[in-house]
N, C-alpha and C. Protein backbone atom coordinates (compact mmCIF):
# COMPACT_ATOMS: atom_id res chain seq x y z
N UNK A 1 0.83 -1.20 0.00
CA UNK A 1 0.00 0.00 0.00
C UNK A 1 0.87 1.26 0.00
N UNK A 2 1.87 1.50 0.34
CA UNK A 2 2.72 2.10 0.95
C UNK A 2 3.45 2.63 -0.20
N UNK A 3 4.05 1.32 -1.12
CA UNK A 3 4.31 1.77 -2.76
C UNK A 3 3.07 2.08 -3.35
N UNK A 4 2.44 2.23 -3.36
CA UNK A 4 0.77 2.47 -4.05
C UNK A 4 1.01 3.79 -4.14
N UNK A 5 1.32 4.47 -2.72
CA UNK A 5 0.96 5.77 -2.18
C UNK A 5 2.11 6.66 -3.06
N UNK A 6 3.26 6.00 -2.94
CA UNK A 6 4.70 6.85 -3.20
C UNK A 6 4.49 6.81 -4.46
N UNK A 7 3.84 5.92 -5.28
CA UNK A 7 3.98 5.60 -6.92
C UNK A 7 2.76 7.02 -7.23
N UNK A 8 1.54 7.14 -6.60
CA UNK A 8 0.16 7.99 -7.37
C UNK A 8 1.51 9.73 -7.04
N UNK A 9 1.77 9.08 -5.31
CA UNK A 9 2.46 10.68 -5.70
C UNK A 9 3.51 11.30 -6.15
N UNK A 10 4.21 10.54 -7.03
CA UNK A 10 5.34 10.58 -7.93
C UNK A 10 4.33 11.26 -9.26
N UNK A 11 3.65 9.93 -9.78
CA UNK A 11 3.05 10.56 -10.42
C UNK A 11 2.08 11.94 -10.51
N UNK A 12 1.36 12.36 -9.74
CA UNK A 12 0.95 13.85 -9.27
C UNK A 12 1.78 14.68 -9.27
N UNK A 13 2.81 14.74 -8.74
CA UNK A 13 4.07 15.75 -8.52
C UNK A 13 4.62 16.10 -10.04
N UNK A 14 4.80 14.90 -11.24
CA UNK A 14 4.87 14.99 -12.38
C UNK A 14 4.00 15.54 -13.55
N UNK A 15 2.83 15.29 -12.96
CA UNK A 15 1.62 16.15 -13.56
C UNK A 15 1.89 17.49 -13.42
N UNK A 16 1.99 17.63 -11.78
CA UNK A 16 1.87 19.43 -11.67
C UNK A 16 3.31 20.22 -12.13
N UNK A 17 4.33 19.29 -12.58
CA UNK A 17 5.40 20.09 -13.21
C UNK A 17 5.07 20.36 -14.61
N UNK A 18 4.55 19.21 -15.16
CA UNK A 18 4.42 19.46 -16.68
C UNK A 18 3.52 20.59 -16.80
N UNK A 19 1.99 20.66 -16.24
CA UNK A 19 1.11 22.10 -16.35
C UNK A 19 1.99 23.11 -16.23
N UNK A 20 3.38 23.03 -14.80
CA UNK A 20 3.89 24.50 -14.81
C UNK A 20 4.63 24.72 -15.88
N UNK A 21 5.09 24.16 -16.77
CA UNK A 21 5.76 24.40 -17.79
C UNK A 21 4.91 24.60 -19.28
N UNK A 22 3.77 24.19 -18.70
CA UNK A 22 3.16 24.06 -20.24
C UNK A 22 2.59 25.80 -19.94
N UNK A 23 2.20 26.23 -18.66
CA UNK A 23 2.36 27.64 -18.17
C UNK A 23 3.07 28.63 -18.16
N UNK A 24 4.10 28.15 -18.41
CA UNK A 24 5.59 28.98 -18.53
C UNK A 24 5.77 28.94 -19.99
N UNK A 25 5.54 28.23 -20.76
CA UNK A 25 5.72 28.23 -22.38
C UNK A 25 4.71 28.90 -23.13
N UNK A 26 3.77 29.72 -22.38
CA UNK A 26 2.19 30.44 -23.36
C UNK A 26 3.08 31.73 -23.89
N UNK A 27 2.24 32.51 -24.41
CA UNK A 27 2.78 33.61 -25.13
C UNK A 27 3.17 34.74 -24.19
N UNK A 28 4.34 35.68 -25.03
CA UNK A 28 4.57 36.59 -24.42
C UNK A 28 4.18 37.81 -23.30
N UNK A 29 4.29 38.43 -22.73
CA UNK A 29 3.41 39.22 -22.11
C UNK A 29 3.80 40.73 -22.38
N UNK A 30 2.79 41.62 -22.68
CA UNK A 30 2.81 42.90 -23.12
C UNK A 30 2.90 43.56 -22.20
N UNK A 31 3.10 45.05 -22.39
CA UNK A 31 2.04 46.04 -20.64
C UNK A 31 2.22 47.50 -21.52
N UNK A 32 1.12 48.25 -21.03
CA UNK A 32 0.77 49.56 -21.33
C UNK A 32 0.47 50.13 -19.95
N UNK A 33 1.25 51.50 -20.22
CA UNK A 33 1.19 52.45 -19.20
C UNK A 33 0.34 53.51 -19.41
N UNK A 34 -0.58 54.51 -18.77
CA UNK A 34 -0.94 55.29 -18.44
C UNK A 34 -2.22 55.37 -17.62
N UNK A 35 -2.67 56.80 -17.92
CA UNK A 35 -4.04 57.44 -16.95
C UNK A 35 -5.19 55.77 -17.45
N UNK A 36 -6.29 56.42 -16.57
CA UNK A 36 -7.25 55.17 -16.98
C UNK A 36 -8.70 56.16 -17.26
N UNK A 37 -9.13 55.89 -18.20
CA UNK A 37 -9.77 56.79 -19.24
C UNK A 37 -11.23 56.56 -18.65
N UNK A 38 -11.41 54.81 -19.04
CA UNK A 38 -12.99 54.52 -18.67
C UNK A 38 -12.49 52.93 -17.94
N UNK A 39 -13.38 52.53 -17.27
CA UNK A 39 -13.33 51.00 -16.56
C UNK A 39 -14.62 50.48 -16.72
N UNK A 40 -15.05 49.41 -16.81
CA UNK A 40 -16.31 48.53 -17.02
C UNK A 40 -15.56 47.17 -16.67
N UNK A 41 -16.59 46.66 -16.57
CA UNK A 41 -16.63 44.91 -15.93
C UNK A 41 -15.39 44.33 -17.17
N UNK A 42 -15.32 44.92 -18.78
CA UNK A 42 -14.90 43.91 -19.65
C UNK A 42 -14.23 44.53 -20.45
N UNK A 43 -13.76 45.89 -19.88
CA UNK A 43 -12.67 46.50 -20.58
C UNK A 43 -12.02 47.63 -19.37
N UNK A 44 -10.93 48.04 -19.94
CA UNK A 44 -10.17 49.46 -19.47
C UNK A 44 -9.63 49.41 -20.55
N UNK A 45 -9.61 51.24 -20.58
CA UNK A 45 -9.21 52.33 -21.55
C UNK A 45 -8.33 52.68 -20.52
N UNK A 46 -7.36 52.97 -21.57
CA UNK A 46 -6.03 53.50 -20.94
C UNK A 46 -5.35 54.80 -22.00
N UNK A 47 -5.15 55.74 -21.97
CA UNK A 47 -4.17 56.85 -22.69
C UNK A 47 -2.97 56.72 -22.51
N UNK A 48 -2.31 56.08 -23.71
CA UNK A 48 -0.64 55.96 -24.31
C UNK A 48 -0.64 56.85 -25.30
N UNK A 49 -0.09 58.22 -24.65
CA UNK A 49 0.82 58.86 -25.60
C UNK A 49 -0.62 59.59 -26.21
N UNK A 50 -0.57 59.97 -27.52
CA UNK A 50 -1.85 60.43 -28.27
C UNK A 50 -3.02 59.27 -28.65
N UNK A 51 -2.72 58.08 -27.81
CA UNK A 51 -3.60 56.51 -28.22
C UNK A 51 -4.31 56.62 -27.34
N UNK A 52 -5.81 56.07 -27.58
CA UNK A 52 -6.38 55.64 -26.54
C UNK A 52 -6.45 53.81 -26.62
N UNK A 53 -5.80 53.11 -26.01
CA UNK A 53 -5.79 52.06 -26.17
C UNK A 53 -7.24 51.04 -24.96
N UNK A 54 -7.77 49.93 -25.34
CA UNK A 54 -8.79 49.20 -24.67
C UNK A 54 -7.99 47.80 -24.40
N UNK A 55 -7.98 47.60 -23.63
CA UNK A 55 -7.55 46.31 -23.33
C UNK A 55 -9.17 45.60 -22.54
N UNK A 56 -9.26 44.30 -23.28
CA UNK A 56 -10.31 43.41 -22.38
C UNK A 56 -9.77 42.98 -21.02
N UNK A 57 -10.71 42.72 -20.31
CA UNK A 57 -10.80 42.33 -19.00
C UNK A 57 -11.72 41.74 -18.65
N UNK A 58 -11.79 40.15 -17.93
CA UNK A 58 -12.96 38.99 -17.59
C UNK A 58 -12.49 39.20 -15.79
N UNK A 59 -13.15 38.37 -15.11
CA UNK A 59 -13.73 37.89 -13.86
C UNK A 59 -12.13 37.33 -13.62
N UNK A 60 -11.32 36.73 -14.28
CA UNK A 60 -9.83 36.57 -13.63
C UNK A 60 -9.12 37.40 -13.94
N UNK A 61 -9.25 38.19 -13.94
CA UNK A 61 -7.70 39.83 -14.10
C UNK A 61 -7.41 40.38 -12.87
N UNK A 62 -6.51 40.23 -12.67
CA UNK A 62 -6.19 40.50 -11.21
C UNK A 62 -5.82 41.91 -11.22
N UNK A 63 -6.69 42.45 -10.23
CA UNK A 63 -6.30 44.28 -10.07
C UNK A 63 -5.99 44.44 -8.70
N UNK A 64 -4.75 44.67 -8.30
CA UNK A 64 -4.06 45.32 -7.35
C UNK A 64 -4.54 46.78 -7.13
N UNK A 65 -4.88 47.21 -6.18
CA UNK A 65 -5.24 48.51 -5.99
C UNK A 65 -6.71 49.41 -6.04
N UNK A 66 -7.00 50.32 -6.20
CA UNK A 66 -8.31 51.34 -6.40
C UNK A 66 -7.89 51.65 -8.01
N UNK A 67 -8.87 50.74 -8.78
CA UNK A 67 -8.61 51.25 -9.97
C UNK A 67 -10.09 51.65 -10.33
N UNK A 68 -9.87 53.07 -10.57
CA UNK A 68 -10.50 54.50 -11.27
C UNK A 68 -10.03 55.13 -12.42
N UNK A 69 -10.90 55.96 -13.15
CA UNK A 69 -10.55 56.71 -13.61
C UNK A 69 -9.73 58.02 -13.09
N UNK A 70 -8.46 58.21 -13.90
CA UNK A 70 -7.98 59.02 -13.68
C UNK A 70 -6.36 58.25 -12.62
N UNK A 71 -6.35 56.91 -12.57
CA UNK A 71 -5.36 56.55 -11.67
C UNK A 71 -4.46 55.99 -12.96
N UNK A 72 -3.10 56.05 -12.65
CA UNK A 72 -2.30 55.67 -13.47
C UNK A 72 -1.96 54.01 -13.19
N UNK A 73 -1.89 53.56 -13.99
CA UNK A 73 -1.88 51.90 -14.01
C UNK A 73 -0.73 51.51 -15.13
N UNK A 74 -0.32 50.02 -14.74
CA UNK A 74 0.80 49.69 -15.71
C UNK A 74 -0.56 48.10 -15.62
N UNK A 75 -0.46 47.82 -16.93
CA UNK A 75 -1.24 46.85 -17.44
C UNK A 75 -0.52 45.73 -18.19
N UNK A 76 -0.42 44.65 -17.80
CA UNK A 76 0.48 43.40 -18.49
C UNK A 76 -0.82 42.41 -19.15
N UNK A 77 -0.54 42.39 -20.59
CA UNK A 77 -1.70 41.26 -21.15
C UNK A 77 -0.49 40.73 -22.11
N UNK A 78 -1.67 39.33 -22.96
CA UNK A 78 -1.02 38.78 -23.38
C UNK A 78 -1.64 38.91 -25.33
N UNK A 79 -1.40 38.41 -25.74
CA UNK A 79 -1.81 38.44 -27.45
C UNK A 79 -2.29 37.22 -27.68
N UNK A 80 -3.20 36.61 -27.88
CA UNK A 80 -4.12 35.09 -27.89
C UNK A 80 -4.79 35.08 -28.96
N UNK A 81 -4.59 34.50 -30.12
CA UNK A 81 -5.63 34.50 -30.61
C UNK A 81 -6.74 33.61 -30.71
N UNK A 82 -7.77 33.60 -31.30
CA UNK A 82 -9.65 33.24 -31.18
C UNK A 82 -9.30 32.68 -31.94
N UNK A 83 -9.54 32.72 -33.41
CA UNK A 83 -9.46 32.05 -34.53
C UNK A 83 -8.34 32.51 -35.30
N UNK A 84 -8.27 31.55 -36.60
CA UNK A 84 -7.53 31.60 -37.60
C UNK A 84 -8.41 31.09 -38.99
N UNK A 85 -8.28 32.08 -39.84
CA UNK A 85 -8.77 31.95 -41.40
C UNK A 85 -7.76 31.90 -42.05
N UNK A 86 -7.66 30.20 -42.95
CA UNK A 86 -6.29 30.19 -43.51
C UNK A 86 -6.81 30.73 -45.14
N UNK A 87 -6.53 31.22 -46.03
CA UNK A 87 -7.13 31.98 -47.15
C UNK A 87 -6.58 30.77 -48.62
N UNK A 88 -6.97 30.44 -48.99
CA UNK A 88 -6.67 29.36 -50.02
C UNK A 88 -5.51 30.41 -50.72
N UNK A 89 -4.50 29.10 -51.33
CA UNK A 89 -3.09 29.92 -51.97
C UNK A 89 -4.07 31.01 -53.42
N UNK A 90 -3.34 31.65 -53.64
CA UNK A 90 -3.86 32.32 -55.28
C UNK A 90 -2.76 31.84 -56.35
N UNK A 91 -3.02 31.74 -57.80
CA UNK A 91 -2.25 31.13 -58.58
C UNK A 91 -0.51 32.02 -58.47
N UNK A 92 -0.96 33.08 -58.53
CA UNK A 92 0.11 34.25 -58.68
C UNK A 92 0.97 33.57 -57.76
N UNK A 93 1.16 33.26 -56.44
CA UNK A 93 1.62 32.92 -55.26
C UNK A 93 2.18 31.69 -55.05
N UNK A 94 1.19 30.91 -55.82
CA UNK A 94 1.97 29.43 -55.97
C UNK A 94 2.88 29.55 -56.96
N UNK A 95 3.22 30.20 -58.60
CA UNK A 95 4.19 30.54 -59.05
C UNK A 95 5.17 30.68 -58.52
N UNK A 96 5.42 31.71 -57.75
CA UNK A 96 6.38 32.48 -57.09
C UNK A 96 6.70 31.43 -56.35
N UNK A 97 6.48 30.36 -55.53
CA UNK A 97 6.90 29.72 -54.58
C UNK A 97 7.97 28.39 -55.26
N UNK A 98 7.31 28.30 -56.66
CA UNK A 98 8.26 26.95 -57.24
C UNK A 98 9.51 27.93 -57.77
């Protein structure tokens, strides 16, 4: 029983390394600085420079602090994409490629 125990938690311990790595290998992470323009449940507006930039925001975004309008914030996201439309080759293109 005893090897039973040491064997599931070898294996567990191996599980939760591979997730941390498969965690550590996602995409880059961005961040934008400035004032905070507007806030809602599923976005913040932020002013970079002459930009007004929107970044989304869900129920897991972790906000440190009193975030208002008008407070300056540094914002770290990532670039994910939803879908992909692959566009069939065009003749012109397949030329060029042989």
């Amino acid at each position: 029983m005893r090897k039973l125990t040491k064997v599931l938690s070898g294996l567990t311990l191996a599980a939760l390394l591979l997730a941390a790595a498969a965690v550590a290998a996602t995409a880059d992470k961005y961040q934008v600085t400035g004032p905070v323009l507007e806030v809602t449940d599923t976005m913040i507006a932020v002013q970079k420079g002459k930009d007004r930039w929107e970044i989304a925001r869900d129920a897991g975004t972790k906000v440190n602090g009193d975030l208002k309008v008008g407070s300056k914030v540094t914002i770290k996201y990532r670039m994910i994409a939803t879908t992909v439309d692959v566009k069939a080759e065009t003749k012109a293109a397949a030329k060029k490629t042989k």
